[in-house]
N, C-alpha and C. Protein backbone atom coordinates (compact mmCIF):
# COMPACT_ATOMS: atom_id res chain seq x y z
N UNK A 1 0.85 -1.18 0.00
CA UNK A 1 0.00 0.00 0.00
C UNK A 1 0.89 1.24 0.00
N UNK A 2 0.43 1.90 -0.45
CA UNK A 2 1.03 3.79 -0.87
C UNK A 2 1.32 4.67 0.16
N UNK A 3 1.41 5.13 0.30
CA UNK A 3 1.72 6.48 1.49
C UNK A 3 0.70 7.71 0.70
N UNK A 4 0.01 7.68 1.70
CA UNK A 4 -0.44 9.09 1.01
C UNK A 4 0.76 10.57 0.82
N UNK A 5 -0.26 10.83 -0.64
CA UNK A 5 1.13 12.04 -0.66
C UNK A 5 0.71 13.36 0.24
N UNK A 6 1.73 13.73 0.52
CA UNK A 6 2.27 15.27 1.54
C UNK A 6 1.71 16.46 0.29
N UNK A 7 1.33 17.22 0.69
CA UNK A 7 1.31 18.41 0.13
C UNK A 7 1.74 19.50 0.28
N UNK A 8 2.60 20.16 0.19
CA UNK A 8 3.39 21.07 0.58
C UNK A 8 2.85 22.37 -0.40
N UNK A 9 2.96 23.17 1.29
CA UNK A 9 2.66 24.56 0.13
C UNK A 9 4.04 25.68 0.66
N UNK A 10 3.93 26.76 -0.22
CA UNK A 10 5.28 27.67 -0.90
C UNK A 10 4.41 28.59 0.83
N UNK A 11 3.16 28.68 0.56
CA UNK A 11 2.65 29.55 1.83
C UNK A 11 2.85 28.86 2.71
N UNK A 12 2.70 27.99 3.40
CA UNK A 12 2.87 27.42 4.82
C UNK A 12 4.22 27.78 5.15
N UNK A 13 5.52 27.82 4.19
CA UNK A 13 6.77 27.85 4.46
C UNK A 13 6.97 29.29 4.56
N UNK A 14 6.39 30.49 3.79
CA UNK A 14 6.33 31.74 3.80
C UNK A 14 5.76 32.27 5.19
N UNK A 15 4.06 31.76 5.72
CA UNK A 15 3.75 31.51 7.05
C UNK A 15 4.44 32.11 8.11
N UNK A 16 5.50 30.55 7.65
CA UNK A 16 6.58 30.18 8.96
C UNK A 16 7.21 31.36 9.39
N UNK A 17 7.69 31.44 7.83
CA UNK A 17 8.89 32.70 8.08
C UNK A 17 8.42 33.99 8.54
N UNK A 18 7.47 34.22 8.50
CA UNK A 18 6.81 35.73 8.68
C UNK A 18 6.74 35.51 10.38
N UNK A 19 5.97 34.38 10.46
CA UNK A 19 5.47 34.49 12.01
C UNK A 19 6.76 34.22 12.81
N UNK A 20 8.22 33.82 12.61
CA UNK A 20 9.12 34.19 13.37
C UNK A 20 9.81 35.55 13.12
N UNK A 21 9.49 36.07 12.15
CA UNK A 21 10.33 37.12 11.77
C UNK A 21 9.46 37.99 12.32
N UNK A 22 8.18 38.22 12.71
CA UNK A 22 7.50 39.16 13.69
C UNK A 22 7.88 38.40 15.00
N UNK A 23 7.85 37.25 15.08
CA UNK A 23 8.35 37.41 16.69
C UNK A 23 9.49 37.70 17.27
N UNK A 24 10.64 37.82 16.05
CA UNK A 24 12.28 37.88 16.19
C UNK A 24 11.73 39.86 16.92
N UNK A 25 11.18 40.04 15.96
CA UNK A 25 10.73 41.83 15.83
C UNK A 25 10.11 42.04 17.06
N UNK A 26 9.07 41.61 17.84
CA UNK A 26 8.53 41.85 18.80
C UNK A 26 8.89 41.67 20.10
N UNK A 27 9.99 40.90 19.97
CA UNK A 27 10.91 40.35 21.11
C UNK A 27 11.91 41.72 21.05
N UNK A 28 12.65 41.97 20.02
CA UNK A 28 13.49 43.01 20.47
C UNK A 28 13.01 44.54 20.61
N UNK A 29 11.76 44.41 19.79
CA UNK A 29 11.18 45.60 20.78
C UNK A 29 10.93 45.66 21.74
N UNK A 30 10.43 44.56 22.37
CA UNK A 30 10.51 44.89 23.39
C UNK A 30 11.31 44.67 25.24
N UNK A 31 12.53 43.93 24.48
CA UNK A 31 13.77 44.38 24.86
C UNK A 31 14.40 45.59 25.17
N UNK A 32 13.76 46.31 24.45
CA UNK A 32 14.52 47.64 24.08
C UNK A 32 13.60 48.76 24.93
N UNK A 33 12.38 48.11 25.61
CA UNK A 33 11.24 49.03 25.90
C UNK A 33 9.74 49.54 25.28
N UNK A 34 9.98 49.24 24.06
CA UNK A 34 9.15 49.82 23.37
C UNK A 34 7.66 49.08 23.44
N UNK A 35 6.21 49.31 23.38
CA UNK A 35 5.17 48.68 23.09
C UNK A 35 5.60 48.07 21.47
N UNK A 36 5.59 46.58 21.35
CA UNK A 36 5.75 46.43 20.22
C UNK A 36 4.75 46.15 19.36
N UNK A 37 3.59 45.91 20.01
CA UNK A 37 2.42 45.79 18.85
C UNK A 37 2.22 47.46 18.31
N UNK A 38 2.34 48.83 19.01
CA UNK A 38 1.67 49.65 18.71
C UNK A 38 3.31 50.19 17.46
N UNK A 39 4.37 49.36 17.87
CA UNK A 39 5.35 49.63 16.71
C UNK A 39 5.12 49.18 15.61
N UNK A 40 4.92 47.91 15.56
CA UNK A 40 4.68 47.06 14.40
C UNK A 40 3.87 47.30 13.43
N UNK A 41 2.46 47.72 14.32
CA UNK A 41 0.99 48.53 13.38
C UNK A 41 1.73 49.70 12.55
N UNK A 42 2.61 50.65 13.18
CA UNK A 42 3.07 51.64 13.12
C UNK A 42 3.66 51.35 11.57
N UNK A 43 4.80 50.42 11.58
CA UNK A 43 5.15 50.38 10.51
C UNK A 43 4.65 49.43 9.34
N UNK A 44 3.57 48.42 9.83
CA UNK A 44 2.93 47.98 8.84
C UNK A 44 2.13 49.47 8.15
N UNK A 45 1.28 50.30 9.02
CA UNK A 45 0.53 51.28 8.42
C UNK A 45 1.43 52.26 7.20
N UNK A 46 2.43 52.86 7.75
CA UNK A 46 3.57 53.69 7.08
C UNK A 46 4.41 53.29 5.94
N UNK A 47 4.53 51.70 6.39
CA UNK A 47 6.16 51.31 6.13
C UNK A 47 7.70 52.00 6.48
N UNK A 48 7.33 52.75 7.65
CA UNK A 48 8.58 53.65 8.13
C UNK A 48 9.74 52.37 9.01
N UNK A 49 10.65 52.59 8.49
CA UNK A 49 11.49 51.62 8.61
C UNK A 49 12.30 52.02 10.29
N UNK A 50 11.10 53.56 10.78
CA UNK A 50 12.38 54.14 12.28
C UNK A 50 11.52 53.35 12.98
N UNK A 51 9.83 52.75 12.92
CA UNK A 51 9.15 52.21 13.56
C UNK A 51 9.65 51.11 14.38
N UNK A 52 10.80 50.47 13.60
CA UNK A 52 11.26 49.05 14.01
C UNK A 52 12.60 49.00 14.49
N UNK A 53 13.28 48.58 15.97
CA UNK A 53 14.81 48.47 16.41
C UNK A 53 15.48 48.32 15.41
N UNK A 54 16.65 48.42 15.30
CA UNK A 54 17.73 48.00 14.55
C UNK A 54 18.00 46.53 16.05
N UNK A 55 17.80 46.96 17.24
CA UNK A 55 18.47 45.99 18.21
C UNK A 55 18.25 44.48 17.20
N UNK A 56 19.09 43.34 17.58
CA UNK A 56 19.20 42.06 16.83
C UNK A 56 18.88 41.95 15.65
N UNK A 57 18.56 42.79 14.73
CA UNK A 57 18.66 43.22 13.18
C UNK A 57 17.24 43.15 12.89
N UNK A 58 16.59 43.25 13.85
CA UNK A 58 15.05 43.32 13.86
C UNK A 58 14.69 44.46 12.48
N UNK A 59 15.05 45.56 12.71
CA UNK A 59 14.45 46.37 11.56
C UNK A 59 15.05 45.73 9.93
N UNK A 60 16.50 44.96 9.73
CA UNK A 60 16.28 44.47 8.12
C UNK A 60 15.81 43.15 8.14
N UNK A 61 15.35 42.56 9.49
CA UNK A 61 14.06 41.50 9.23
C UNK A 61 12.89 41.73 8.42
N UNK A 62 12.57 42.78 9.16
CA UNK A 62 11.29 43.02 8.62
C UNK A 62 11.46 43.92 7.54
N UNK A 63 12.14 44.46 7.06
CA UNK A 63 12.15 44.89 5.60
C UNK A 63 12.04 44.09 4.96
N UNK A 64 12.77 42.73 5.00
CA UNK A 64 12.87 41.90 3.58
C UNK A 64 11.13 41.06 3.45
N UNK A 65 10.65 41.49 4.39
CA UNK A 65 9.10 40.81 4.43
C UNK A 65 8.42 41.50 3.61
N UNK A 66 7.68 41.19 2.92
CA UNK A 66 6.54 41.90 1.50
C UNK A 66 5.46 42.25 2.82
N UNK A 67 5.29 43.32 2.42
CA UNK A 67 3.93 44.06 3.06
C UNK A 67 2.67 43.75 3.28
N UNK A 68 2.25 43.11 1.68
CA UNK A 68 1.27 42.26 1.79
C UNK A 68 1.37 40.89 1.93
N UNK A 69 2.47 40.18 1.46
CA UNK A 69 2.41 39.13 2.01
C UNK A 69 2.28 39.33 4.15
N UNK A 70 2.95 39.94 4.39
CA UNK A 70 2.70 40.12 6.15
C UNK A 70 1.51 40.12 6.04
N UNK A 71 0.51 41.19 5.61
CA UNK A 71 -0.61 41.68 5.85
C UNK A 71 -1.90 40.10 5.60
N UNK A 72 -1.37 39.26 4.58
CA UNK A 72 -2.32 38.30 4.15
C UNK A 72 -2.27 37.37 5.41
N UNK A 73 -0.95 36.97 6.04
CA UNK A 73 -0.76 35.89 6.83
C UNK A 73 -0.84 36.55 8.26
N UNK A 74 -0.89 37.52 8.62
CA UNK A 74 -1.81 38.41 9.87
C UNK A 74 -3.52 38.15 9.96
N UNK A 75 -3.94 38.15 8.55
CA UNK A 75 -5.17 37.92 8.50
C UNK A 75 -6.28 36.49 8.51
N UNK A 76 -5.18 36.06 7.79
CA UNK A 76 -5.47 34.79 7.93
C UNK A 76 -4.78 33.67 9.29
N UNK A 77 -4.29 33.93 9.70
CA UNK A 77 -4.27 33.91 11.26
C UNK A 77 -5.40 34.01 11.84
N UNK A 78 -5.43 35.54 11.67
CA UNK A 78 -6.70 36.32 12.87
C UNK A 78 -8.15 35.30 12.65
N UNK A 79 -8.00 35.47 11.51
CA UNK A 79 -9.27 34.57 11.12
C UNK A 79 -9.51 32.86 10.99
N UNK A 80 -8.29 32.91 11.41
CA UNK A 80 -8.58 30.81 11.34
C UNK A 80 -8.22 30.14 10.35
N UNK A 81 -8.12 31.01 9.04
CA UNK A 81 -7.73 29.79 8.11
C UNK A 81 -6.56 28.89 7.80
């Protein structure tokens, strides 16, 4: 008998990466002091790149993240899917 096949998706692995790369980000904000959800909104809303530490390279983390890709996998989170 067969193994069922795995399905792998390009998003689940994109997912991944987003949801540590906001937590790499939210950790050193708030290391540093800062409220980091009201940073993060900050620079999802703007895209201002002063929104986010440089502390542990948190701010060119989150640059190399697509905007909307963040924004799709925030949502779909929030929402369950």
């Amino acid at each position: 008998m067969s193994e069922p096949t795995t399905i792998f998706s390009i998003f689940d692995d994109k997912d991944k990466q987003i949801k540590e790369t906001l937590t790499d980000v939210y950790n050193a904000l708030k290391e540093k002091g800062y409220n980091p959800l009201n940073q993060i909104v900050g620079y999802i809303l703007s895209e201002d790149p002063t929104y986010i530490t440089t502390h542990n390279g948190a701010r060119s983390k989150i640059q190399k993240l697509d905007r909307d890709d963040l924004l799709h996998t925030l949502l779909k989170s929030y929402l369950g899917e």
